[in-house]
N, C-alpha and C. Protein backbone atom coordinates (compact mmCIF):
# COMPACT_ATOMS: atom_id res chain seq x y z
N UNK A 1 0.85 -1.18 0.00
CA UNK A 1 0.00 0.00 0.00
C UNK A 1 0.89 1.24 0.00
N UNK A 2 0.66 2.15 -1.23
CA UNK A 2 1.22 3.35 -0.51
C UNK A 2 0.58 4.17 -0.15
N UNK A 3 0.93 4.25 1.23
CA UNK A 3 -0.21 5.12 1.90
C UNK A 3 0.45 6.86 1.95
N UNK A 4 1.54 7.31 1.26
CA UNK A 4 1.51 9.00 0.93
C UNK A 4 0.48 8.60 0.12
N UNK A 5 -0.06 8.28 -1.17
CA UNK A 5 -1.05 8.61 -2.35
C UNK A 5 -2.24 8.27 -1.76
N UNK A 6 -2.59 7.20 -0.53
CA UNK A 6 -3.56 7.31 -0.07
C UNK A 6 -3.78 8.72 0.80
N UNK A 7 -2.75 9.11 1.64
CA UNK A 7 -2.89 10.13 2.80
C UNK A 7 -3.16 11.62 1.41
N UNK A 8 -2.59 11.59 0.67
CA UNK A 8 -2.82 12.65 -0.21
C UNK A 8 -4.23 12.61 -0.54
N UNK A 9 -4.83 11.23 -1.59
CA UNK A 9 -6.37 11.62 -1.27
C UNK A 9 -7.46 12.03 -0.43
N UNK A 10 -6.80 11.49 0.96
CA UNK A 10 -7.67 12.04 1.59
C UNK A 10 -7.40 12.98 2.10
N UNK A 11 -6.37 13.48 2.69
CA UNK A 11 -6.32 15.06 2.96
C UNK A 11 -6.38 16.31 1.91
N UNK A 12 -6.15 16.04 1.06
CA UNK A 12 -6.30 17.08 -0.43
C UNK A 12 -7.81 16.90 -0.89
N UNK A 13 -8.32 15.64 -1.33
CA UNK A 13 -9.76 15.24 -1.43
C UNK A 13 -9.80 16.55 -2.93
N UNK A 14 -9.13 16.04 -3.94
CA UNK A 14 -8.86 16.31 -5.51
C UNK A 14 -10.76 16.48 -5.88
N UNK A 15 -11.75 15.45 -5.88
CA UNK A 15 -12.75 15.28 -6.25
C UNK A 15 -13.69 16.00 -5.56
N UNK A 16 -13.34 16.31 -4.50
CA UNK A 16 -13.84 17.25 -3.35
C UNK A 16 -15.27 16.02 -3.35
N UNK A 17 -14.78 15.23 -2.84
CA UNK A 17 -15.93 13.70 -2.19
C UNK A 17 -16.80 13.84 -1.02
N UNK A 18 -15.62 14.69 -0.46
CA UNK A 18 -15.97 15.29 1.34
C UNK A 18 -15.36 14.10 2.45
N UNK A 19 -13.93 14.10 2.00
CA UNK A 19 -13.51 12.79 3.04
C UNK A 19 -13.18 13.29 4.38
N UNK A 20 -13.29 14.89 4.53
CA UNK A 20 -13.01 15.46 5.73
C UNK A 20 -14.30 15.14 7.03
N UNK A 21 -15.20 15.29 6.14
CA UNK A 21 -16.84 14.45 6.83
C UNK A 21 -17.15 13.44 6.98
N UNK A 22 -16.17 12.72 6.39
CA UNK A 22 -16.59 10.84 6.44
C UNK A 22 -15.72 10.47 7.40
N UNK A 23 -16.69 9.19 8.10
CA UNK A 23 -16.18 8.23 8.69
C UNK A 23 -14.88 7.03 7.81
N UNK A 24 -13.92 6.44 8.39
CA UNK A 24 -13.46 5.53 7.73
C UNK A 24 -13.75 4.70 7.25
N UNK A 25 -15.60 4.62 7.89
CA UNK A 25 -15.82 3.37 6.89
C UNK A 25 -16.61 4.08 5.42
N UNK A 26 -16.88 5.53 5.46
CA UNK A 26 -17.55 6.46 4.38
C UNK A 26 -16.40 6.18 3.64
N UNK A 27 -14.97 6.34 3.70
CA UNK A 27 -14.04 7.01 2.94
C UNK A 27 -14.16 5.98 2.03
N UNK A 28 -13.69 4.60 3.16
CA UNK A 28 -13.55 3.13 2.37
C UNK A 28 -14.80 2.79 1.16
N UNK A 29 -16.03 3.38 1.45
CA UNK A 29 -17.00 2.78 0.67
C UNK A 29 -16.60 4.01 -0.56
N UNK A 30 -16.36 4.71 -0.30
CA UNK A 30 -16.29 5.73 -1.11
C UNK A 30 -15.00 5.49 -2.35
N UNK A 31 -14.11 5.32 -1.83
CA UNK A 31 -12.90 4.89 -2.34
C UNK A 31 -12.94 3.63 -3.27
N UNK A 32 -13.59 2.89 -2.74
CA UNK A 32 -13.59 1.58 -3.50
C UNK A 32 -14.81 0.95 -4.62
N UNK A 33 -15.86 2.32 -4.42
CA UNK A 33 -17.22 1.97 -5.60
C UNK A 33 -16.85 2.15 -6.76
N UNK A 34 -16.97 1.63 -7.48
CA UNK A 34 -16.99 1.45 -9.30
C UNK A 34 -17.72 2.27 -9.97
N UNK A 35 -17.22 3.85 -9.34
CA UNK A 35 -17.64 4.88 -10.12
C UNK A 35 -17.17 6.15 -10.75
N UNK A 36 -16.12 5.24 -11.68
CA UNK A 36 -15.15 6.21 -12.46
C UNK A 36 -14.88 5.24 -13.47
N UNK A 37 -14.08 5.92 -14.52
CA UNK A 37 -13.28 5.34 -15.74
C UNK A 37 -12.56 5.21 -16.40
N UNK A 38 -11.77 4.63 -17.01
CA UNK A 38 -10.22 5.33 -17.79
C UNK A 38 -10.44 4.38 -19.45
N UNK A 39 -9.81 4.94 -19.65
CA UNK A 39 -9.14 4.30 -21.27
C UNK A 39 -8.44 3.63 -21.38
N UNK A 40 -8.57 2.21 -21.58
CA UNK A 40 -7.54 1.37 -21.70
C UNK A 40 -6.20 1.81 -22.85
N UNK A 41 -4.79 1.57 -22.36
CA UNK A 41 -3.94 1.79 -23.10
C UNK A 41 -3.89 0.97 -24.27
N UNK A 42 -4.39 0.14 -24.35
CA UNK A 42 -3.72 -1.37 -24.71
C UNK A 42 -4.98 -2.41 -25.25
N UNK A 43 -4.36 -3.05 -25.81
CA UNK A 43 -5.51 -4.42 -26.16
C UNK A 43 -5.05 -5.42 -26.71
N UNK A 44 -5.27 -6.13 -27.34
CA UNK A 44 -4.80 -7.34 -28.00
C UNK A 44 -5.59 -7.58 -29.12
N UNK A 45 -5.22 -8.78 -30.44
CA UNK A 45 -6.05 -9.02 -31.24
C UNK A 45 -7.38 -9.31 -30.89
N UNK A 46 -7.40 -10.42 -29.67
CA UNK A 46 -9.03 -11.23 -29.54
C UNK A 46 -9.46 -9.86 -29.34
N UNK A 47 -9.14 -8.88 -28.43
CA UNK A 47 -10.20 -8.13 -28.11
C UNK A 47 -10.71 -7.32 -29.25
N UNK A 48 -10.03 -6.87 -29.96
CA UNK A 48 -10.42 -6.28 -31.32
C UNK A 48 -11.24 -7.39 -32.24
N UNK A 49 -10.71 -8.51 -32.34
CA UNK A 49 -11.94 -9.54 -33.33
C UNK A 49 -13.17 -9.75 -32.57
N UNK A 50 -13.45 -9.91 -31.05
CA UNK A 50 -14.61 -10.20 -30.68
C UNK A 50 -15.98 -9.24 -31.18
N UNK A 51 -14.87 -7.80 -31.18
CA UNK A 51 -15.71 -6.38 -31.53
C UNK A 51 -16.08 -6.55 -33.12
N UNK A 52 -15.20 -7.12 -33.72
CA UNK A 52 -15.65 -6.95 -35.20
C UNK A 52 -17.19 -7.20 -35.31
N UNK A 53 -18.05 -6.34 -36.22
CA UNK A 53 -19.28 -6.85 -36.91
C UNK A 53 -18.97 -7.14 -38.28
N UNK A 54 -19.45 -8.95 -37.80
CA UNK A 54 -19.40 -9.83 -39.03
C UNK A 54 -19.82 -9.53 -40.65
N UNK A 55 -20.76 -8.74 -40.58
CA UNK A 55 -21.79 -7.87 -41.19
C UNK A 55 -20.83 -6.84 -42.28
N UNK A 56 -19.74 -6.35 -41.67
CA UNK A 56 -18.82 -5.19 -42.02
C UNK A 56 -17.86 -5.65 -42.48
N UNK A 57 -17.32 -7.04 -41.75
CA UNK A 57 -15.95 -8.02 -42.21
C UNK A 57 -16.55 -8.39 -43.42
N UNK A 58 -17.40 -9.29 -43.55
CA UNK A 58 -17.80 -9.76 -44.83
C UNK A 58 -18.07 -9.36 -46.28
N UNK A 59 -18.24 -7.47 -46.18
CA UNK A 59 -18.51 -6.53 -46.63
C UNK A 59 -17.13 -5.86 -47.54
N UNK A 60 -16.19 -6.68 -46.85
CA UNK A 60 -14.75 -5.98 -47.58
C UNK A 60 -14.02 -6.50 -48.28
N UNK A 61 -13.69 -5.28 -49.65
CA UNK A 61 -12.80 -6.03 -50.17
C UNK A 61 -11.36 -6.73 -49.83
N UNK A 62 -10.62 -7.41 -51.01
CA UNK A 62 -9.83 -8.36 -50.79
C UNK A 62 -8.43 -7.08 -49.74
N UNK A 63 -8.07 -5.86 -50.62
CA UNK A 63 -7.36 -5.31 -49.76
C UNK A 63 -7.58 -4.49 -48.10
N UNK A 64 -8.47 -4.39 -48.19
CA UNK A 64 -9.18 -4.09 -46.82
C UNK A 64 -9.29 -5.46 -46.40
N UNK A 65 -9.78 -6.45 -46.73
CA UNK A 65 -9.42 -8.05 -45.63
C UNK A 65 -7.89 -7.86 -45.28
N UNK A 66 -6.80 -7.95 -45.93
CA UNK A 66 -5.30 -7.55 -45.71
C UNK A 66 -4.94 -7.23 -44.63
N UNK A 67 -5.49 -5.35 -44.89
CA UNK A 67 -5.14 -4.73 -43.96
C UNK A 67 -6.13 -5.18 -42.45
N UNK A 68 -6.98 -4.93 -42.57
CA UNK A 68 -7.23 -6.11 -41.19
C UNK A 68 -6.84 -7.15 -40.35
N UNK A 69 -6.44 -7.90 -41.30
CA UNK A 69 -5.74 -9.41 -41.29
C UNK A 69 -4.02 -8.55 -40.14
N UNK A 70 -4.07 -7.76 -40.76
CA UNK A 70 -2.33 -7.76 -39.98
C UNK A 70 -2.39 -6.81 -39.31
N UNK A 71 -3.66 -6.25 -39.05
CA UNK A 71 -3.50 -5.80 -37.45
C UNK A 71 -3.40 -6.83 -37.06
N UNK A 72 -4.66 -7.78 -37.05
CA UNK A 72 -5.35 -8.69 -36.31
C UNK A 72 -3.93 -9.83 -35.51
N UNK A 73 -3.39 -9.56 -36.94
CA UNK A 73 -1.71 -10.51 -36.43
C UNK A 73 -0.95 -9.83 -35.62
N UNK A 74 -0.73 -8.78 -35.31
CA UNK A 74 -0.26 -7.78 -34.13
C UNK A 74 -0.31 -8.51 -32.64
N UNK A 75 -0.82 -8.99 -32.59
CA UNK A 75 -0.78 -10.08 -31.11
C UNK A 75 -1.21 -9.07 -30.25
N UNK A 76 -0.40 -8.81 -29.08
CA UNK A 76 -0.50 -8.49 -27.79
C UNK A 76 -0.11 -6.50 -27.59
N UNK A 77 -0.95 -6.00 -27.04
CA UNK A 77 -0.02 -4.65 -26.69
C UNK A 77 -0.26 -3.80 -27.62
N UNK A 78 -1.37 -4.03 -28.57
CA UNK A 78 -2.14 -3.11 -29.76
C UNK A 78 -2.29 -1.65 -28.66
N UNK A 79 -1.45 -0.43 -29.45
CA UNK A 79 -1.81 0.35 -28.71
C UNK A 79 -3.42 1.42 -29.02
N UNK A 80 -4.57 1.39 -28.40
CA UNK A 80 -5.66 2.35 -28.61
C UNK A 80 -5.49 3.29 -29.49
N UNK A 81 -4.48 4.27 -29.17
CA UNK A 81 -4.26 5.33 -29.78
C UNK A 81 -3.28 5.43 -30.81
N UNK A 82 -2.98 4.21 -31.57
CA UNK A 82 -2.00 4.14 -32.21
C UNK A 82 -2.37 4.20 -33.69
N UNK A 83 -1.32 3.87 -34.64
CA UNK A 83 -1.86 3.86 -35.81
C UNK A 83 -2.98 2.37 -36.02
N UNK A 84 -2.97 1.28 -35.45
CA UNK A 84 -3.81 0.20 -35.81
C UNK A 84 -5.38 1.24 -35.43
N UNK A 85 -5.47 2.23 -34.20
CA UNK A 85 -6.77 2.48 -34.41
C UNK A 85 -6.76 3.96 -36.14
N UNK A 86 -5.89 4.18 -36.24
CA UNK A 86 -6.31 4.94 -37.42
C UNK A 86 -6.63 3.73 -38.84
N UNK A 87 -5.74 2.76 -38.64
CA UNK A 87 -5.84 2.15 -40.00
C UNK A 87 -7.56 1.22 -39.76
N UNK A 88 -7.88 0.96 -38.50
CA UNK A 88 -9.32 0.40 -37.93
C UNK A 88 -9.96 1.65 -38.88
N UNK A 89 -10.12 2.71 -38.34
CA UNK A 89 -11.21 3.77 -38.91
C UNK A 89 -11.32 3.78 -40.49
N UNK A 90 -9.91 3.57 -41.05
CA UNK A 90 -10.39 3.42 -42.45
C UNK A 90 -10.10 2.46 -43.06
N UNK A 91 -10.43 1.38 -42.62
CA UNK A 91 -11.11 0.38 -43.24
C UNK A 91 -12.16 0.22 -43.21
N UNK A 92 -13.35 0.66 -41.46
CA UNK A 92 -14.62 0.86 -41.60
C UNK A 92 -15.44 1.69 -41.66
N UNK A 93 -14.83 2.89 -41.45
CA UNK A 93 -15.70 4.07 -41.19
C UNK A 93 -15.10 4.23 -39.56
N UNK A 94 -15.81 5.81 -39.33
CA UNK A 94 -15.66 6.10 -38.22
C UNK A 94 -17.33 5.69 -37.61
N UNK A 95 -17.92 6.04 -38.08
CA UNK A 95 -19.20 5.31 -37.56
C UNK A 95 -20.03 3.89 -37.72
N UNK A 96 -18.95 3.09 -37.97
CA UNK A 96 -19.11 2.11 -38.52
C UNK A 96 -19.91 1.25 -37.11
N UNK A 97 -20.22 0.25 -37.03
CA UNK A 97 -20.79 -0.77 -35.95
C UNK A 97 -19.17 -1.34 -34.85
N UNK A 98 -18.57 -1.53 -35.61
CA UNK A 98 -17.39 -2.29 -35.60
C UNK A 98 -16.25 -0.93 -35.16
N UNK A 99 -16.44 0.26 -34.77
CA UNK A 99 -15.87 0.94 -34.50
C UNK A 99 -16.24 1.93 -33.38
N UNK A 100 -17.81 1.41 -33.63
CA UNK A 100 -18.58 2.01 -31.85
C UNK A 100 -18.56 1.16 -31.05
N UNK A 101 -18.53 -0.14 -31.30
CA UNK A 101 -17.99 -1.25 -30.32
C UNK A 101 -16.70 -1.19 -29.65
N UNK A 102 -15.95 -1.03 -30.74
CA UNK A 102 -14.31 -0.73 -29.87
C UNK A 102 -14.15 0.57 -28.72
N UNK A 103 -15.02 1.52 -29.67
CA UNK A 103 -14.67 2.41 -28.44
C UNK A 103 -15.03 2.54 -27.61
N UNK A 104 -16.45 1.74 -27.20
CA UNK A 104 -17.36 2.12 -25.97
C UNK A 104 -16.61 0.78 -25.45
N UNK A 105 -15.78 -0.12 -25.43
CA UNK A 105 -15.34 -1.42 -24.69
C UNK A 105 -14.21 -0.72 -24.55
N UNK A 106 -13.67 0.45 -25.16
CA UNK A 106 -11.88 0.57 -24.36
C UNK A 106 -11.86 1.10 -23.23
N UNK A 107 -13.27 1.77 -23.00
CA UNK A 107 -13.45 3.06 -21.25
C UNK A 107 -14.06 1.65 -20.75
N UNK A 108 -13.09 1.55 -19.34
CA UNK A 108 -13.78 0.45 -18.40
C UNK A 108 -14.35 1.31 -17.37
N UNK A 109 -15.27 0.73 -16.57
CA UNK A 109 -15.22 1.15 -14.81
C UNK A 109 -14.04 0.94 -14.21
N UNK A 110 -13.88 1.68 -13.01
CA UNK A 110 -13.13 1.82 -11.86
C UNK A 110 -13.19 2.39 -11.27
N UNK A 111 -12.56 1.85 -10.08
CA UNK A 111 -12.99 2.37 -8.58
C UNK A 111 -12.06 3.49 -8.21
N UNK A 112 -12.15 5.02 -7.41
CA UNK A 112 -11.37 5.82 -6.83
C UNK A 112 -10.03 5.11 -6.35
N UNK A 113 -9.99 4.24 -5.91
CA UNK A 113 -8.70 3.07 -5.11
C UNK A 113 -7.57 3.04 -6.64
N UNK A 114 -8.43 2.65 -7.71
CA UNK A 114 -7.67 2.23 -8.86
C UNK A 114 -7.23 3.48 -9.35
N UNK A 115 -8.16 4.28 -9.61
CA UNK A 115 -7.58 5.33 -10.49
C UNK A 115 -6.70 6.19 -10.13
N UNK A 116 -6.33 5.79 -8.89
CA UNK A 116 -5.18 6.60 -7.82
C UNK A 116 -4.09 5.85 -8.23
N UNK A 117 -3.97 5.26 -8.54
CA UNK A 117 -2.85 3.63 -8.67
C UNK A 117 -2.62 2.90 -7.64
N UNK A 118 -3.86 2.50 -6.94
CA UNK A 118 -3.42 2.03 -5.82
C UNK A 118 -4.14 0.27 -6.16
N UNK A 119 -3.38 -0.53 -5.33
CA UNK A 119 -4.30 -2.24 -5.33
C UNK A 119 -4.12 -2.48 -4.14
N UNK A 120 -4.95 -4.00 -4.26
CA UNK A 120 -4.32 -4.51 -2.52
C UNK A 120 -6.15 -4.22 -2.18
N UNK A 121 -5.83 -4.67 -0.42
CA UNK A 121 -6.90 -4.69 0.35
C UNK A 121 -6.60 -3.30 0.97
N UNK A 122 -7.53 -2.91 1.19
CA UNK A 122 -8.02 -1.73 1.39
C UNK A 122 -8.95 -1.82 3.18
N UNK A 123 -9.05 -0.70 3.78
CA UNK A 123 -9.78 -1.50 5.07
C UNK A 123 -9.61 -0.14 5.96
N UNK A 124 -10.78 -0.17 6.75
CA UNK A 124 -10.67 1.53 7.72
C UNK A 124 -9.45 1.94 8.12
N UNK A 125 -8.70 0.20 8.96
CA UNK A 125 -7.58 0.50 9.59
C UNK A 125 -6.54 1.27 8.81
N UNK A 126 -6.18 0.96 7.46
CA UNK A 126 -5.50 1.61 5.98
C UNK A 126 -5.45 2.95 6.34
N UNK A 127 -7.17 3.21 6.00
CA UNK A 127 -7.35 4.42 6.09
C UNK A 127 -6.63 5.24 7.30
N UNK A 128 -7.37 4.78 8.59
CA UNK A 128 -6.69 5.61 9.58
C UNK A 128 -5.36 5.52 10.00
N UNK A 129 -4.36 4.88 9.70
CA UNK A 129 -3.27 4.85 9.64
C UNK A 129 -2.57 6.16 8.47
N UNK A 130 -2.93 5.85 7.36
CA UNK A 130 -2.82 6.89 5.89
C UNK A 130 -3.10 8.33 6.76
N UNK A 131 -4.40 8.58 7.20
CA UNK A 131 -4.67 9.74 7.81
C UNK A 131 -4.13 10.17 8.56
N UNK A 132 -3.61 9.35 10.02
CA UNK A 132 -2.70 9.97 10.88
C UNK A 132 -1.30 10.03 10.83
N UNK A 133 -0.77 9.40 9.54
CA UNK A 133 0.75 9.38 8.89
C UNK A 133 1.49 8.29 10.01
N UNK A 134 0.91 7.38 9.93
CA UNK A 134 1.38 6.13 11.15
C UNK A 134 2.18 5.44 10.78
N UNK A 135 2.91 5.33 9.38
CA UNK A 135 3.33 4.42 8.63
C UNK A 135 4.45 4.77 8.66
């Protein structure tokens, strides 16, 4: 645990949550609900073929199958923002089926705990330790 980035959330309180008013067990529930989001950096082929609409694949010609084909061979560590998502857009469109799928699956949920960079078990005692700089 690092508890400076924990003791920083809660004494700074960035989101202004109101952790100065909460109990440790408010902070904890607070901290740890699945109500935030980020952008995945990253992906892999499966996750990009599961998204494909079949409908759109089937629809393309032989050089657009190609260029698909070798993203698709890219394996592991496809970056989001990279050129595989520019060469994605034009092969299908930007409004394509197969391209509103990808993007609404790259923003996951996450919890305040995560988006801090924090893992691990989490627990009042955490908290009040983090708070009174006990560590």
């Amino acid at each position: 645990m690092d508890y400076k980035v924990l003791k920083n959330e809660i004494l700074n309180d960035p989101l202004v949550r109101g952790y100065g008013g909460m109990t440790n067990a408010q902070i904890l529930t607070s901290l740890v609900a699945v109500n935030r989001s980020r952008q995945l950096e990253s992906v892999d082929s499966a996750f990009i073929y599961e998204r494909l609409d079949q409908t759109e694949v089937q629809s393309l010609d032989a050089a657009a199958t190609a260029r698909l084909d070798r993203i698709l061979g890219l394996g592991n560590n496809i970056l989001v923002q990279g050129a595989a998502k520019t060469e994605l857009i034009a092969i299908f469109g930007g409004a394509s089926a197969t391209i509103t799928a990808l993007a609404a699956d790259i923003v996951v949920a996450i919890s305040r705990f995560e988006e801090i960079g924090l893992s691990g078990g989490l627990s009042e005692q955490i908290i009040e330790t983090a708070k009174t700089g006990g560590f």
